[in-house]
PDB file of N, CA and C in Angstrom:
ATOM      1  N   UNK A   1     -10.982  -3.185  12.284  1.00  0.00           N
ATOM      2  CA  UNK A   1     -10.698  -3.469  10.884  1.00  0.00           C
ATOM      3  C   UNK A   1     -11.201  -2.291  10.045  1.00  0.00           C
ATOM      4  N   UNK A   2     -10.251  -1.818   9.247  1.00  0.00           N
ATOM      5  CA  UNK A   2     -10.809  -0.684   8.352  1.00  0.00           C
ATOM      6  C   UNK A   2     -11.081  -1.252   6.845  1.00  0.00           C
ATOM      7  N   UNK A   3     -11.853  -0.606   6.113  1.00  0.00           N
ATOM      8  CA  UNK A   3     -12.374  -0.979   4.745  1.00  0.00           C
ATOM      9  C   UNK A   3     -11.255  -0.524   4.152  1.00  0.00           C
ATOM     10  N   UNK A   4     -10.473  -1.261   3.116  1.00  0.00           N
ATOM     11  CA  UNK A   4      -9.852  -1.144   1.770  1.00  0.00           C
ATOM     12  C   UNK A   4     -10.636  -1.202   0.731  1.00  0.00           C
ATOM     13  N   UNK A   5      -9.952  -0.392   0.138  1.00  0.00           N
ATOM     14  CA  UNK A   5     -11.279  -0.304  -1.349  1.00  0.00           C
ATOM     15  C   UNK A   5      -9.644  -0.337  -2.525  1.00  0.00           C
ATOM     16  N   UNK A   6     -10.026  -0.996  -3.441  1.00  0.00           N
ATOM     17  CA  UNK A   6      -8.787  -1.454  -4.439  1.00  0.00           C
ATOM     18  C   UNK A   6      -8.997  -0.083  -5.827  1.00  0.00           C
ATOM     19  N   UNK A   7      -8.412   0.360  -5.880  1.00  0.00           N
ATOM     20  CA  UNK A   7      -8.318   1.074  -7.452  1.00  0.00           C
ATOM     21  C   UNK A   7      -8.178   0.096  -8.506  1.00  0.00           C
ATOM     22  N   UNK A   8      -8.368   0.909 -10.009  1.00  0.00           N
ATOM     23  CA  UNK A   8      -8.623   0.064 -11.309  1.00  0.00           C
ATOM     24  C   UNK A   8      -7.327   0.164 -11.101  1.00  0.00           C
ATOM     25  N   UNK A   9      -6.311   1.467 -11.004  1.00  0.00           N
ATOM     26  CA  UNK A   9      -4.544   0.719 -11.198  1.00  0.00           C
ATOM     27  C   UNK A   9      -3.827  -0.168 -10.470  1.00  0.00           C
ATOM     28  N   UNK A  10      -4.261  -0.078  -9.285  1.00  0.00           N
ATOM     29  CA  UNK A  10      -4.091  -1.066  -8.411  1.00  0.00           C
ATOM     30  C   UNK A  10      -3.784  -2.571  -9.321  1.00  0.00           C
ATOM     31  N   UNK A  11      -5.221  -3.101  -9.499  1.00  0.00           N
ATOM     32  CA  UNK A  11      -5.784  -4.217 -10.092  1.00  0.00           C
ATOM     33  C   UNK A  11      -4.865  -4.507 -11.779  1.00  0.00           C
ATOM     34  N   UNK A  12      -4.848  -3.473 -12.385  1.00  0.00           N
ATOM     35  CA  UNK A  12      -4.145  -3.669 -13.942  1.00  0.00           C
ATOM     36  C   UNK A  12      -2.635  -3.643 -13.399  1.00  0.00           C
ATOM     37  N   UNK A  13      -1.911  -3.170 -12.598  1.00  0.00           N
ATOM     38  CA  UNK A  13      -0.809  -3.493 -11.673  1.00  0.00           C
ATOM     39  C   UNK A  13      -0.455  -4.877 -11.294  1.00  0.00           C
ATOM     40  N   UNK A  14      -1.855  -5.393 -10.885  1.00  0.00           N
ATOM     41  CA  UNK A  14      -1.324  -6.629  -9.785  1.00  0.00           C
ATOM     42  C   UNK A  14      -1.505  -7.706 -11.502  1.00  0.00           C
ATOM     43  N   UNK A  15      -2.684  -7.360 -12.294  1.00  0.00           N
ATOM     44  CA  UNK A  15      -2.548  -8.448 -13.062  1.00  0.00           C
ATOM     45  C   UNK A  15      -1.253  -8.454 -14.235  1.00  0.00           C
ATOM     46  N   UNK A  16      -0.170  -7.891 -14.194  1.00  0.00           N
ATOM     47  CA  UNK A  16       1.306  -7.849 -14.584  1.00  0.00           C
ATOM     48  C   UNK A  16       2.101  -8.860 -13.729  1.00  0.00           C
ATOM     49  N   UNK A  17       2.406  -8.612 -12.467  1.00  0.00           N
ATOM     50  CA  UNK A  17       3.133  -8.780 -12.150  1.00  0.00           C
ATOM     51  C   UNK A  17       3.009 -10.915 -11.579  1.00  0.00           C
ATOM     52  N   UNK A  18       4.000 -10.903 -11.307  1.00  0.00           N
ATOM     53  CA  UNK A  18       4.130 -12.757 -11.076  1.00  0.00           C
ATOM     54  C   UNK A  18       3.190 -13.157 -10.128  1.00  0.00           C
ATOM     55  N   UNK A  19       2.597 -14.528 -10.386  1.00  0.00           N
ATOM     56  CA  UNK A  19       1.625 -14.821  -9.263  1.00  0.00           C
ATOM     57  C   UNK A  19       2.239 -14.608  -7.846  1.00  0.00           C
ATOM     58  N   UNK A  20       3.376 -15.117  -7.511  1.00  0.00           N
ATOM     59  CA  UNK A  20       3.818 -15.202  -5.917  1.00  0.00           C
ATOM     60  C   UNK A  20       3.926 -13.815  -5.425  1.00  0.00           C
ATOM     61  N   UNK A  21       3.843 -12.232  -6.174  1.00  0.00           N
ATOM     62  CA  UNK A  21       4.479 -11.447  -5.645  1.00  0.00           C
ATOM     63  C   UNK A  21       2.650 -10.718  -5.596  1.00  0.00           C
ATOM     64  N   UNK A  22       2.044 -11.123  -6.523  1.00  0.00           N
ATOM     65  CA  UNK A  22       0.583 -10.853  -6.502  1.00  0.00           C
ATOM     66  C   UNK A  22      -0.412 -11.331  -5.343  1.00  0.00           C
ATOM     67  N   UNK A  23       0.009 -12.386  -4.797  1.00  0.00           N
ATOM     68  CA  UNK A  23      -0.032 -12.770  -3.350  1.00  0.00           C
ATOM     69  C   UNK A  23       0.200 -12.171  -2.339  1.00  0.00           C
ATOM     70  N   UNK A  24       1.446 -12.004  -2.764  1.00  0.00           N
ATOM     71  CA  UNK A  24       2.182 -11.475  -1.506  1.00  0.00           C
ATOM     72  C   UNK A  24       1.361  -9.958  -1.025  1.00  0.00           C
ATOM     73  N   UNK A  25       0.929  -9.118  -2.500  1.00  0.00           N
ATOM     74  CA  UNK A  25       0.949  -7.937  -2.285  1.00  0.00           C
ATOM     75  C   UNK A  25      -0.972  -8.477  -1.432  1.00  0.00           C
ATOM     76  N   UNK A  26      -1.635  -9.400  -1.725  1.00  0.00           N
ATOM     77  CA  UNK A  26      -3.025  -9.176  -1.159  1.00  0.00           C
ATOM     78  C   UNK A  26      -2.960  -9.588   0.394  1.00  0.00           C
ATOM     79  N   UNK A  27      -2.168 -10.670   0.196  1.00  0.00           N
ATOM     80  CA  UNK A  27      -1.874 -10.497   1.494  1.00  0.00           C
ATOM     81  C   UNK A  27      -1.627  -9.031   2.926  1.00  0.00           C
ATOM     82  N   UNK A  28      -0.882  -8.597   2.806  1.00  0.00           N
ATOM     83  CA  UNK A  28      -0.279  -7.413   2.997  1.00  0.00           C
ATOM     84  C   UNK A  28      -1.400  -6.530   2.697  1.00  0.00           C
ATOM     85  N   UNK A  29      -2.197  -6.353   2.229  1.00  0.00           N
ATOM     86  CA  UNK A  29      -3.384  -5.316   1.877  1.00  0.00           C
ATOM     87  C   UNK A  29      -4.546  -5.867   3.367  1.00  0.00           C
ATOM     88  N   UNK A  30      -4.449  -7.164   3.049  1.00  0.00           N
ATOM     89  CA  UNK A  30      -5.602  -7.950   4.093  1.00  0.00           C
ATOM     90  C   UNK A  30      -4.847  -7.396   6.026  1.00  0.00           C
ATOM     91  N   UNK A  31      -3.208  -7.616   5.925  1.00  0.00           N
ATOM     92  CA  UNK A  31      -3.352  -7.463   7.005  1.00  0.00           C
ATOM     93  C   UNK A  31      -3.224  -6.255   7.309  1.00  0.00           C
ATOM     94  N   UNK A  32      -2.688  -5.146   6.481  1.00  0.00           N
ATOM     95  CA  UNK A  32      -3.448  -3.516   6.535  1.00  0.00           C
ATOM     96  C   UNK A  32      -4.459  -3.260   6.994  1.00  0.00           C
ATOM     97  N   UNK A  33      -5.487  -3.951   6.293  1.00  0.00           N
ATOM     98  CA  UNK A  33      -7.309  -3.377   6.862  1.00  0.00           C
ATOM     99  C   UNK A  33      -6.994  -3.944   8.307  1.00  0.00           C
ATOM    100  N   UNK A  34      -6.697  -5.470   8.415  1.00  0.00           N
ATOM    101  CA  UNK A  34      -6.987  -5.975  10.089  1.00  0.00           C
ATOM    102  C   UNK A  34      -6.353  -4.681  11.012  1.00  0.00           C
ATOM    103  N   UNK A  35      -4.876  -4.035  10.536  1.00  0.00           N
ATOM    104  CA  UNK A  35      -4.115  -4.040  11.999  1.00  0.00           C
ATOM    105  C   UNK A  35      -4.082  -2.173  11.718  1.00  0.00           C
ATOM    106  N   UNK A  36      -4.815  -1.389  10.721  1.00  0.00           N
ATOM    107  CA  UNK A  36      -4.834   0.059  10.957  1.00  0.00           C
ATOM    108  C   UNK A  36      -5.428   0.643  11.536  1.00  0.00           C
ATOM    109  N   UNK A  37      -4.473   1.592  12.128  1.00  0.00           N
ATOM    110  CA  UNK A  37      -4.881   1.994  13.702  1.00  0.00           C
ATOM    111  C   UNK A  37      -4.097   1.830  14.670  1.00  0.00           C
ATOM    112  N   UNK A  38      -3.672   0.639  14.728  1.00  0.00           N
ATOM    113  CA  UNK A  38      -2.764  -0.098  15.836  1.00  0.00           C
ATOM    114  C   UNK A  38      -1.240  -0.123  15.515  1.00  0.00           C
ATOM    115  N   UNK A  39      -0.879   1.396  15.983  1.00  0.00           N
ATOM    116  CA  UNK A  39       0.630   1.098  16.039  1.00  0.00           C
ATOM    117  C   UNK A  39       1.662   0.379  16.053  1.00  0.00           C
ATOM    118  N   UNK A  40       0.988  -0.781  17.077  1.00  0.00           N
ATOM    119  CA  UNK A  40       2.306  -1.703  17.569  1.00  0.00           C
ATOM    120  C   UNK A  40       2.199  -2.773  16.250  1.00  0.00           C
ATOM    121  N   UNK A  41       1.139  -2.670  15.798  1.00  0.00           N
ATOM    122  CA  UNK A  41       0.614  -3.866  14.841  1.00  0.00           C
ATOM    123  C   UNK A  41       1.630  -2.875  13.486  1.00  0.00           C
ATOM    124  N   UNK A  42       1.503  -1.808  13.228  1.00  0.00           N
ATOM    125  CA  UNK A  42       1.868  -1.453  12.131  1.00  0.00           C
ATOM    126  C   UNK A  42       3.554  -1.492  12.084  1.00  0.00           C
ATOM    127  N   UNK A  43       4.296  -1.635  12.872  1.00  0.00           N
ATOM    128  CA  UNK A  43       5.697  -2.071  12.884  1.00  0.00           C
ATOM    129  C   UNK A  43       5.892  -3.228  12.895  1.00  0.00           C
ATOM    130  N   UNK A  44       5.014  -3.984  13.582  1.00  0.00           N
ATOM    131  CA  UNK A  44       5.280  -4.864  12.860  1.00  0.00           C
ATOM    132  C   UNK A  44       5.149  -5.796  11.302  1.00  0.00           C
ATOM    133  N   UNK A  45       4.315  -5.034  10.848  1.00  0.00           N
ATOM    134  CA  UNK A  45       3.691  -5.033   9.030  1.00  0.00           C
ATOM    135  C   UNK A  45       4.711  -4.443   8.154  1.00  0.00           C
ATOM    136  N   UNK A  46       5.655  -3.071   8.848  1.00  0.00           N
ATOM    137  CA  UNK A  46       6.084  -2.709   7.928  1.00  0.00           C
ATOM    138  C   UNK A  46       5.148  -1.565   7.248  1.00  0.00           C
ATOM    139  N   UNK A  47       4.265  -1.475   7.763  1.00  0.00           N
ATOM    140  CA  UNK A  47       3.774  -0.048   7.287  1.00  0.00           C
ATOM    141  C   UNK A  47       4.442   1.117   7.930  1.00  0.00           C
ATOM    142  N   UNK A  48       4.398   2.079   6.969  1.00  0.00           N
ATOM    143  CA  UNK A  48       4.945   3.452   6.955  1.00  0.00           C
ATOM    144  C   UNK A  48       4.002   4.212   6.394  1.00  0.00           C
ATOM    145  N   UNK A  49       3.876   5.929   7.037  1.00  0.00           N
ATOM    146  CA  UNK A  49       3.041   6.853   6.886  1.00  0.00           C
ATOM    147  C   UNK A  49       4.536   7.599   6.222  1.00  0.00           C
ATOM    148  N   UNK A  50       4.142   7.841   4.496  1.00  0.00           N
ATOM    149  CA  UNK A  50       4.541   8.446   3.749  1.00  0.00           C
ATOM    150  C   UNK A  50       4.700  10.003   3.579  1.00  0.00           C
ATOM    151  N   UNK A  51       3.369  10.571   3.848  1.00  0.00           N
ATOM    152  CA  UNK A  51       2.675  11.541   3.736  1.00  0.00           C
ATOM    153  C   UNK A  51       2.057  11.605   4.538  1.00  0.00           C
ATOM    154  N   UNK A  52       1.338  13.173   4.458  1.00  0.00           N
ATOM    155  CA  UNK A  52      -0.291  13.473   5.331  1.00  0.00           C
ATOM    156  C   UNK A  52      -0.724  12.510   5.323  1.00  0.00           C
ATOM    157  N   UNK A  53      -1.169  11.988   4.252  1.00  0.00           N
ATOM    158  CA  UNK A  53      -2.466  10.983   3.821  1.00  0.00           C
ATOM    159  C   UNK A  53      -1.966   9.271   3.687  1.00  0.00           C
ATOM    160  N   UNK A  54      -0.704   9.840   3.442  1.00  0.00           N
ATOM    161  CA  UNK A  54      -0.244   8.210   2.524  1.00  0.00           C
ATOM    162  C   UNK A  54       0.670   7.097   3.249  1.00  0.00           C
ATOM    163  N   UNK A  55       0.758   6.057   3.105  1.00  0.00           N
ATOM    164  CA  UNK A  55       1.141   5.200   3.500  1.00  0.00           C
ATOM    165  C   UNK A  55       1.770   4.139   2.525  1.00  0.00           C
ATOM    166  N   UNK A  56       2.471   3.281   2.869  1.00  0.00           N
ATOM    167  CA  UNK A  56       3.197   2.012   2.392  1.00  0.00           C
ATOM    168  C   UNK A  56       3.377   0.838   2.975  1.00  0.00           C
ATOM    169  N   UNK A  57       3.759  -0.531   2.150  1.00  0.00           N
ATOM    170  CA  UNK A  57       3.752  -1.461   3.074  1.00  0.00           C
ATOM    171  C   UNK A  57       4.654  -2.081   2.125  1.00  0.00           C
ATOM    172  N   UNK A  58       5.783  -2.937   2.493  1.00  0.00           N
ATOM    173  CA  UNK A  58       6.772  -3.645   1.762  1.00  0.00           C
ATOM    174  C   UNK A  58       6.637  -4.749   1.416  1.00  0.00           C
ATOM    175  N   UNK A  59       6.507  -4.900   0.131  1.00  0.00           N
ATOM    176  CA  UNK A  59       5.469  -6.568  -0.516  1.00  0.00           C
ATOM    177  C   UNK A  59       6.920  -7.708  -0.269  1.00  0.00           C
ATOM    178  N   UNK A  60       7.898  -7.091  -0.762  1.00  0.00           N
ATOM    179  CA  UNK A  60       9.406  -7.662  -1.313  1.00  0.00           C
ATOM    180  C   UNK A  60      10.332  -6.921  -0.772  1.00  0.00           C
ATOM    181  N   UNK A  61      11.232  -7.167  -1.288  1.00  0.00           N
ATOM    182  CA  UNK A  61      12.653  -5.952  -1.171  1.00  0.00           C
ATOM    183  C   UNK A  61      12.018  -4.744  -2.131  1.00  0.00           C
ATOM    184  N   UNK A  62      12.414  -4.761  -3.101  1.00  0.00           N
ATOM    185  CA  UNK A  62      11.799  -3.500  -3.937  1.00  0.00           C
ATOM    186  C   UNK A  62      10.340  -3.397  -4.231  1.00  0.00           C
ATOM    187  N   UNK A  63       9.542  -4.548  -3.432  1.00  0.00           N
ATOM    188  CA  UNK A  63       7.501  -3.796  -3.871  1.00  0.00           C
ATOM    189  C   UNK A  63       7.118  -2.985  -2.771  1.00  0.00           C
ATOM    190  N   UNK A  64       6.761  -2.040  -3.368  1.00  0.00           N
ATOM    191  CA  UNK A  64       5.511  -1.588  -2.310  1.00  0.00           C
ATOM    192  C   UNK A  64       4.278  -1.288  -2.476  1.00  0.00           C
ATOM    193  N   UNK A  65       3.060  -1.896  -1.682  1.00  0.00           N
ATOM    194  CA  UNK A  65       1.838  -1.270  -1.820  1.00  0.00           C
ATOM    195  C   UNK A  65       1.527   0.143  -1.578  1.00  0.00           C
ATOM    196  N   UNK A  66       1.079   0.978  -2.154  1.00  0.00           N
ATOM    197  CA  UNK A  66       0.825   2.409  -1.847  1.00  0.00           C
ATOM    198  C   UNK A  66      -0.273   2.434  -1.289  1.00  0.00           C
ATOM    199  N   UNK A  67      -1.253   2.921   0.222  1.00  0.00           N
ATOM    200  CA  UNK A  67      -2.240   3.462   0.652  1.00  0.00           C
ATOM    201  C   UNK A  67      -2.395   4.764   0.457  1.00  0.00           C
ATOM    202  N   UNK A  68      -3.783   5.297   0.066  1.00  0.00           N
ATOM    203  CA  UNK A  68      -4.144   6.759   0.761  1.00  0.00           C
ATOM    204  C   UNK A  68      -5.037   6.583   1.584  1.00  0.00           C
ATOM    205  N   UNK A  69      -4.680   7.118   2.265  1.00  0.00           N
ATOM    206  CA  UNK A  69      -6.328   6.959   3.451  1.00  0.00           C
ATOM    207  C   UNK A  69      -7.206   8.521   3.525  1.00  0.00           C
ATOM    208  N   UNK A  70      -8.080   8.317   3.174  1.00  0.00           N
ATOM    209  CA  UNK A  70      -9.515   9.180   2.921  1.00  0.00           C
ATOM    210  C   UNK A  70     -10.200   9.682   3.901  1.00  0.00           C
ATOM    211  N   UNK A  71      -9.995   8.850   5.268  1.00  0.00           N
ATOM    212  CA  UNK A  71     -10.311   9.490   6.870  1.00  0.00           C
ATOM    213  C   UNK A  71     -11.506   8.596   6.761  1.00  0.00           C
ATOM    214  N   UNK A  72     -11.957   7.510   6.002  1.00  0.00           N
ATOM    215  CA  UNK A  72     -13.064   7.186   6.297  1.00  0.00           C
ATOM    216  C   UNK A  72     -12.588   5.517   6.150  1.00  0.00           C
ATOM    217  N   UNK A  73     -11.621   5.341   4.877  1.00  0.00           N
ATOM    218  CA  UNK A  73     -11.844   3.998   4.110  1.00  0.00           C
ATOM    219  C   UNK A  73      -9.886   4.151   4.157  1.00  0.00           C
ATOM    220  N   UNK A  74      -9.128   3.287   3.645  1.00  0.00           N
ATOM    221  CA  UNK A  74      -7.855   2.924   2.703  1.00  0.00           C
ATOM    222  C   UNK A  74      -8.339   2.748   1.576  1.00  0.00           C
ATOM    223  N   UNK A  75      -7.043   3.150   0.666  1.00  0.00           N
ATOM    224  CA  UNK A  75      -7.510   3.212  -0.632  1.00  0.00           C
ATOM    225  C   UNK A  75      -5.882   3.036  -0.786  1.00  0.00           C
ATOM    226  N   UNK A  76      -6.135   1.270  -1.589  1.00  0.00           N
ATOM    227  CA  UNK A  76      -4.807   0.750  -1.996  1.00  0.00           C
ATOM    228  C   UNK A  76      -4.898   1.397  -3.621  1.00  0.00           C
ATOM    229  N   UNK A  77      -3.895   2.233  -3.422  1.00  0.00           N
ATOM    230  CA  UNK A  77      -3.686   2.842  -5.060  1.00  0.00           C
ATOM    231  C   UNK A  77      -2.790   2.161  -5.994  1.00  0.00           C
ATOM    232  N   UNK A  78      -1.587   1.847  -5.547  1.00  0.00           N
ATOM    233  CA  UNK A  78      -1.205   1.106  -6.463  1.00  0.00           C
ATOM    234  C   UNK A  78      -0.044  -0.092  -5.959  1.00  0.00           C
ATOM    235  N   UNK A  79       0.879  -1.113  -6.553  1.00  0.00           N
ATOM    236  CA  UNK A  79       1.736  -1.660  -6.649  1.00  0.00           C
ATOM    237  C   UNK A  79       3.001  -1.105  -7.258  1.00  0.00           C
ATOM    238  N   UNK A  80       4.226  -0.329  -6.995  1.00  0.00           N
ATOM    239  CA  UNK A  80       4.898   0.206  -7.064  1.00  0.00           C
ATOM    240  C   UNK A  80       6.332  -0.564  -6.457  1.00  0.00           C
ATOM    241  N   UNK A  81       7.372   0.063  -7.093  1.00  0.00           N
ATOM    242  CA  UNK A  81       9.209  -0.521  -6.806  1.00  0.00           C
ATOM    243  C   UNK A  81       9.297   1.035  -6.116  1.00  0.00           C
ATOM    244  N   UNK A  82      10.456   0.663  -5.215  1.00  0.00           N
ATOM    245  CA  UNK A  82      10.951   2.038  -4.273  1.00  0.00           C
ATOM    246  C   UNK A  82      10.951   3.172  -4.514  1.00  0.00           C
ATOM    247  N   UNK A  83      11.662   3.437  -6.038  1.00  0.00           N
ATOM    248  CA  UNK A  83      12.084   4.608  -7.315  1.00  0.00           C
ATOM    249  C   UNK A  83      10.757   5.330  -7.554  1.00  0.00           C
ATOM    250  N   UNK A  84       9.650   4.004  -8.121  1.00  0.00           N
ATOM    251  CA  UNK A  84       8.635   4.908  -8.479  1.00  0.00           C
ATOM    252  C   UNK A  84       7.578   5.414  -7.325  1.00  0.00           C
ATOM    253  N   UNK A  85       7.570   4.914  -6.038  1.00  0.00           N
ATOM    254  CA  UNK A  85       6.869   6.003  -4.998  1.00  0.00           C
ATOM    255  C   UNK A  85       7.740   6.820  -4.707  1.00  0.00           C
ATOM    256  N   UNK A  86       8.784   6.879  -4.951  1.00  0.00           N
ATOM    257  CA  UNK A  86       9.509   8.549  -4.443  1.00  0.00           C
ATOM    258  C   UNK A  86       9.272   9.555  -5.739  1.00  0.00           C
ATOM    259  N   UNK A  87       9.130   9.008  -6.716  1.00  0.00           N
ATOM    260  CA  UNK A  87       8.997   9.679  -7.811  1.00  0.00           C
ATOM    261  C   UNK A  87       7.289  10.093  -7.649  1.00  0.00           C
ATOM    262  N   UNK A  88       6.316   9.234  -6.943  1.00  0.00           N
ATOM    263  CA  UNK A  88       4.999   9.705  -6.993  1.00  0.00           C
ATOM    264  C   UNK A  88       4.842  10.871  -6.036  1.00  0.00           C
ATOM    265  N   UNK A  89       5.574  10.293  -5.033  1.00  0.00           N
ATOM    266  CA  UNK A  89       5.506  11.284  -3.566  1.00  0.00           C
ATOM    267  C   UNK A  89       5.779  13.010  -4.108  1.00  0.00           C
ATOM    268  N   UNK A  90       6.749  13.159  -5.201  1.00  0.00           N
ATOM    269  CA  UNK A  90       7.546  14.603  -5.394  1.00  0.00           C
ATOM    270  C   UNK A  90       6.173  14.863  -6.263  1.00  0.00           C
ATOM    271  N   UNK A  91       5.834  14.074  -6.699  1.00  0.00           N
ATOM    272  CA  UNK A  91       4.195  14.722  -7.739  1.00  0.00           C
ATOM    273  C   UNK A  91       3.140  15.177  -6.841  1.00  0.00           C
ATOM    274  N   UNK A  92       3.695  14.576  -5.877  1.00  0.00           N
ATOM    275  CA  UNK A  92       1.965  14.866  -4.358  1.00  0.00           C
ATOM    276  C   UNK A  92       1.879  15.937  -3.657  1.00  0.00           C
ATOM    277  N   UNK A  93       3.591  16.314  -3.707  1.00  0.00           N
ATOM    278  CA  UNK A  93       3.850  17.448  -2.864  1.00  0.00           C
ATOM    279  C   UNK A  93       3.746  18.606  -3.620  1.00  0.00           C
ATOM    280  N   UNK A  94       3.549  18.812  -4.796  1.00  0.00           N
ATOM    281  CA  UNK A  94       3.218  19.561  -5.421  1.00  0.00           C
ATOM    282  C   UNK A  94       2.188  20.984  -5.652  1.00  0.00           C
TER     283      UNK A  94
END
């Protein structure tokens, strides 16, 4: 099990959006920490390595949780729709 650590945008993110999808997304954060690391576990979650560093996990059809991972901890950065992590990703590569 790896440590998640939540950002303040994260959190002002999740408190917008609808209770069921605000669920959905902690959920999905919880089984991140259990199953990172474990490949076979991460296809089946639906996680994806974005980047060097970064990662995703599909809350909905259009949510996604954004990870960075720090080499030590996850670090859920934010709650994001498809558009706006491709739009973050072109800012990263920068």
């Amino acid at each position: 099990m790896i440590r998640v650590l939540l950002t303040e945008r994260i959190k002002k993110t999740a408190l917008k959006l609808p209770s069921h999808l605000r669920e959905k997304a902690s959920q999905a954060i919880a089984d991140v920490s259990a199953a990172f690391g474990d490949t076979h576990q991460h296809r089946g979650l639906g996680l994806r390595k974005l980047a060097r560093r970064s990662y995703e996990i599909r809350v909905e059809s259009q949510w996604r949780v954004v990870f960075i991972y720090d080499g030590k901890a996850l670090i859920a950065y934010d709650i994001m729709n498809h558009d706006d992590v491709s739009l973050w990703l072109r800012g990263q590569r920068k």
